[in-house]
Protein backbone atom coordinates (compact mmCIF):
# COMPACT_ATOMS: atom_id res chain seq x y z
CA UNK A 1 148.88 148.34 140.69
CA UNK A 2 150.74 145.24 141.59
CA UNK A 3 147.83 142.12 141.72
CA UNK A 4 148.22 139.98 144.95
CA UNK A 5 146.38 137.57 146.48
CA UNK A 6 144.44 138.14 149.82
CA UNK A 7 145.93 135.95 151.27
CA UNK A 8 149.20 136.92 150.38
CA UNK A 9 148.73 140.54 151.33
CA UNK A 10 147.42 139.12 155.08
CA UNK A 11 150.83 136.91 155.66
CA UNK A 12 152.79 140.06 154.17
CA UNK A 13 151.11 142.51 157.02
CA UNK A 14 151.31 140.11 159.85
CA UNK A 15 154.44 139.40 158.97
CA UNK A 16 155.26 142.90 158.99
CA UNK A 17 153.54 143.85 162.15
CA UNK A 18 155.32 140.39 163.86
CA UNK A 19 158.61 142.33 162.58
CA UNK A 20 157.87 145.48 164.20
CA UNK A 21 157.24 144.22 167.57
CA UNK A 22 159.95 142.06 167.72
CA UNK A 23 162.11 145.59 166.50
CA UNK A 24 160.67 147.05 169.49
CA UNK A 25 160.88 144.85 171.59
CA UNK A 26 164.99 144.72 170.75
CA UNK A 27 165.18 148.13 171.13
CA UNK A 28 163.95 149.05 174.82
CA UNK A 29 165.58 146.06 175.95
CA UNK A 30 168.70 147.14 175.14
CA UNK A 31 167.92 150.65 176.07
CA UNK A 32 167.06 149.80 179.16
CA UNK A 33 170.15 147.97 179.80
CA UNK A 34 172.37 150.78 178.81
CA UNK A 35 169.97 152.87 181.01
CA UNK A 36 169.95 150.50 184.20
CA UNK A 37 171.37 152.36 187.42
CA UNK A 38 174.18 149.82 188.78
CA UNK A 39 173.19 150.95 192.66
CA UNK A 40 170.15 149.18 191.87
CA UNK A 41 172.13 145.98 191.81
CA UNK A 42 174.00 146.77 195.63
CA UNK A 43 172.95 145.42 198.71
CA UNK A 44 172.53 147.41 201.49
CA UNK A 45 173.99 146.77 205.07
CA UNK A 46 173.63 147.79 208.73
CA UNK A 47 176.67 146.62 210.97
CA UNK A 48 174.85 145.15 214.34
CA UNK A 49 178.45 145.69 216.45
CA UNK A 50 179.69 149.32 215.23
CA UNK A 51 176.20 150.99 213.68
CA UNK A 52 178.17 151.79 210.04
CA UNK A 53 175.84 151.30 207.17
CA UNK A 54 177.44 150.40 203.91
CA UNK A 55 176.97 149.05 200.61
CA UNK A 56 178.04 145.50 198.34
CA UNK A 57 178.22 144.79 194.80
CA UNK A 58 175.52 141.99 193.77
CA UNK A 59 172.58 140.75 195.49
CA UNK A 60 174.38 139.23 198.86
CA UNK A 61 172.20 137.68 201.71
CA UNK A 62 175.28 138.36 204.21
CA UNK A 63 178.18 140.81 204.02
CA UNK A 64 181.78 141.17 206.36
CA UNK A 65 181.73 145.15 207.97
CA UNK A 66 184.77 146.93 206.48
CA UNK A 67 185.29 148.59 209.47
CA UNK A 68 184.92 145.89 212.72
CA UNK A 69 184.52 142.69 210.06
CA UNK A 70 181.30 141.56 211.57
CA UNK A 71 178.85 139.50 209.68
CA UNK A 72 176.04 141.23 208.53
CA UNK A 73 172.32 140.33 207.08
CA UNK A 74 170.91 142.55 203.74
CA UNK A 75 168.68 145.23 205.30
CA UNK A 76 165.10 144.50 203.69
CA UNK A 77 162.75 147.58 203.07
């Protein structure tokens, strides 16, 4: 057996444990950004002058109608 100090062993496991969690923390991070749906990051639209509903890239407060070119506001639900 390998004599260490207490107080050694203590900083070694808390060091370890500090390691871990930071490991894990890494890890679904990144796995949830590889698993992140990109519709979630669309903005939804209602046209006010033709009825279409349709559908932008990036979280947009207003959006032109592709079909009459209107100016629309981000439907909220």
């Amino acid at each position: 057996m390998i004599p260490v100090e207490l107080g050694t062993f203590l900083a070694l496991v808390a060091g370890l444990g500090c390691a871990l969690l930071l490991g894990a923390w890494v890890w679904y991070d990144r796995r949830e950004a590889l698993l992140a749906d990109p519709r979630r990051l669309r903005s939804a639209f209602a046209c006010t002058r033709c009825g279409r509903t349709y559908s932008r890239p990036r979280l947009r407060e207003e959006a032109p109608c592709p079909g009459c070119g209107a100016n629309n506001v981000r439907l909220r639900f």
